[in-house]
C-alpha atoms as a PDB file:
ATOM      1  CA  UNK A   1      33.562  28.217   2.806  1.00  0.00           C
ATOM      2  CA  UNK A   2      36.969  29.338   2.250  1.00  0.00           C
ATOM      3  CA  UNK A   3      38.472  29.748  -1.228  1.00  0.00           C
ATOM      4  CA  UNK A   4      42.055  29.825  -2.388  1.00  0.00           C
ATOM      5  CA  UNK A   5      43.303  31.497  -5.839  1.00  0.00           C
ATOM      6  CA  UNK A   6      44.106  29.048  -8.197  1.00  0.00           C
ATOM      7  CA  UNK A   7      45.711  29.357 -11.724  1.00  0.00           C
ATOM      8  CA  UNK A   8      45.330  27.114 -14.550  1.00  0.00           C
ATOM      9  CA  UNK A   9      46.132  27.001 -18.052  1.00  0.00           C
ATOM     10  CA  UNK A  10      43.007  26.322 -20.419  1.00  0.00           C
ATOM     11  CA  UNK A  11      42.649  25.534 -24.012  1.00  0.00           C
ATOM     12  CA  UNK A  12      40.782  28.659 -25.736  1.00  0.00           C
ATOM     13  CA  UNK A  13      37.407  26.372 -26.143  1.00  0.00           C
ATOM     14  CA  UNK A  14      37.020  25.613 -22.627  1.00  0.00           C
ATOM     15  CA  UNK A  15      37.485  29.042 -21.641  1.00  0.00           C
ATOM     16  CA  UNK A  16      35.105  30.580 -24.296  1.00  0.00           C
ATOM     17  CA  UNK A  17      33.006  27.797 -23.082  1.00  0.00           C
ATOM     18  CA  UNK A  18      33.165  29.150 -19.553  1.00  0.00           C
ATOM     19  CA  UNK A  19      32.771  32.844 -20.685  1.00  0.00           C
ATOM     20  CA  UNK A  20      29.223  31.732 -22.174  1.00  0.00           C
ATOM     21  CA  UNK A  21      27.923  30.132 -19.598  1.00  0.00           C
ATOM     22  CA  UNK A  22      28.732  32.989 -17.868  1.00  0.00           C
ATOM     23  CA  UNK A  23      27.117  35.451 -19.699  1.00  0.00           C
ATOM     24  CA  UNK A  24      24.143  32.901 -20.096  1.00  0.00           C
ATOM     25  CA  UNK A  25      23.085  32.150 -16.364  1.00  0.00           C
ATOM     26  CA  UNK A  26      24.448  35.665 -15.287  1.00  0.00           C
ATOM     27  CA  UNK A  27      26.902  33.905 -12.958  1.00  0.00           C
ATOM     28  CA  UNK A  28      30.789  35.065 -12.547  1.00  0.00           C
ATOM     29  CA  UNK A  29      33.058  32.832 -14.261  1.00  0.00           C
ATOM     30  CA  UNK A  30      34.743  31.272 -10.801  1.00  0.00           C
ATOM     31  CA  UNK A  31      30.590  30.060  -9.811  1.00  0.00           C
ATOM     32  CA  UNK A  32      30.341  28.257 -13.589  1.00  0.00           C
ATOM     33  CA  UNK A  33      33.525  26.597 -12.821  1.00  0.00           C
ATOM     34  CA  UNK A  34      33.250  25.614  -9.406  1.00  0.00           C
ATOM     35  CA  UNK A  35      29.773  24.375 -10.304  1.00  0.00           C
ATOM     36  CA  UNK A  36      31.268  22.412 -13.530  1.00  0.00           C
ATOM     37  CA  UNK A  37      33.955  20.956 -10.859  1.00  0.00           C
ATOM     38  CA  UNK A  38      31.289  20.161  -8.091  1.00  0.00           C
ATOM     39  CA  UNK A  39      29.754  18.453 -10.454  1.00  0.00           C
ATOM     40  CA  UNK A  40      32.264  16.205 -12.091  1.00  0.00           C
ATOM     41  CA  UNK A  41      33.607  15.293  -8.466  1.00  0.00           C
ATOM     42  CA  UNK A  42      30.402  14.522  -7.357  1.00  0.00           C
ATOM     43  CA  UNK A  43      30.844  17.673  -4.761  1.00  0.00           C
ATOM     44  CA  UNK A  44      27.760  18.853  -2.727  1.00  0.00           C
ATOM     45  CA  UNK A  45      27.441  22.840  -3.324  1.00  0.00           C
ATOM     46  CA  UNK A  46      27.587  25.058  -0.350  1.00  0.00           C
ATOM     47  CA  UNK A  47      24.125  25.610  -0.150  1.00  0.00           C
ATOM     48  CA  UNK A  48      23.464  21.647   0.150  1.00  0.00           C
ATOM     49  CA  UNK A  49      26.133  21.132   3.098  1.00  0.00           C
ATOM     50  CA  UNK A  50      24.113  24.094   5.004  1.00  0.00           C
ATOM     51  CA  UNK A  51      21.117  22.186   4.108  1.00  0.00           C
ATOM     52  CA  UNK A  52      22.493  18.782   4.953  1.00  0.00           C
ATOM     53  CA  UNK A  53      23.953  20.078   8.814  1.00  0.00           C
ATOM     54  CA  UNK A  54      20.842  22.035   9.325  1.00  0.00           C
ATOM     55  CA  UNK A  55      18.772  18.800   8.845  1.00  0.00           C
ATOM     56  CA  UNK A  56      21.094  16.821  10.934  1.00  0.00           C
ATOM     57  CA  UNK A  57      20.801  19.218  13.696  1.00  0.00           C
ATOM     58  CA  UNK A  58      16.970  19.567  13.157  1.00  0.00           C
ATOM     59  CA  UNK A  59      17.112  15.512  13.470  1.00  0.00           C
ATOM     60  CA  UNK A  60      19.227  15.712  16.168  1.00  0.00           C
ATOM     61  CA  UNK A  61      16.701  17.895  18.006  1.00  0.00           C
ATOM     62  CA  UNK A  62      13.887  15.393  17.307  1.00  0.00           C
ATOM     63  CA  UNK A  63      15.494  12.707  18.562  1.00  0.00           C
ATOM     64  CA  UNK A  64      16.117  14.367  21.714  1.00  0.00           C
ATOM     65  CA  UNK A  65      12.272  15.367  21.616  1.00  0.00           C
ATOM     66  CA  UNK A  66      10.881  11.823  20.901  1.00  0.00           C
ATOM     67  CA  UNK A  67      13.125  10.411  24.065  1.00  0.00           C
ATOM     68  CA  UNK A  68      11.898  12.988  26.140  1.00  0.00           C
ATOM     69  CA  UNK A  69       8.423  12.497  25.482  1.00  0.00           C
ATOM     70  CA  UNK A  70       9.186   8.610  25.698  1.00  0.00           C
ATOM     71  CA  UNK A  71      10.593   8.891  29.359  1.00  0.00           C
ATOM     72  CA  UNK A  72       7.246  10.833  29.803  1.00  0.00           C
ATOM     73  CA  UNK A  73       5.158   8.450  28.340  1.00  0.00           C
ATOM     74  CA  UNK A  74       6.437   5.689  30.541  1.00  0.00           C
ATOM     75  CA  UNK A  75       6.482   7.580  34.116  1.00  0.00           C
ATOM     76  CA  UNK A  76       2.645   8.572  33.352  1.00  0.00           C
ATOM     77  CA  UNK A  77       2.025   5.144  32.346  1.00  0.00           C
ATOM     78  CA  UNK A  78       3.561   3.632  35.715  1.00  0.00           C
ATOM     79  CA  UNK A  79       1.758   6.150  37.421  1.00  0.00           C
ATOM     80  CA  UNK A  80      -1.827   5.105  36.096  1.00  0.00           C
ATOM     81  CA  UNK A  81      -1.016   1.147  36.810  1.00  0.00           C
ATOM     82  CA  UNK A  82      -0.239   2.334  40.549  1.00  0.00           C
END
């Protein structure tokens, strides 16, 4: 996902707040606060929209699996009652 640069202004306690959690979890300051904001928004991280596509296409796949083997089930099926 793209990102932009982005400036705010931020009281000193937020920002010491930041640099801790930081230095805490071993994470840059920009992942804390893009975490802290995907949170708040209620924002799926980039790792769960991969996850989320890759089960849709993985679902989509099925489907087409299940109808396949449907169409297959029913030609066999004809053919026995012949």
């Amino acid at each position: 996902m793209a990102s932009k640069l982005v400036a705010f202004r931020l009281p000193d306690d937020v920002v010491q707040a930041i640099e801790s959690e930081a230095k805490t979890t071993g994470k840059d300051k920009t992942a804390v606060v893009v975490q802290a904001l995907r949170h708040f928004f209620d924002l799926p991280s980039a790792s769960e929209s991969n996850r989320v596509e890759g089960l849709q296409q993985q679902m989509n796949e099925l489907q087409q699996k299940v109808e396949r083997l449907t169409e297959q089930l029913s030609k066999t099926t004809l053919s026995q009652l012949k």
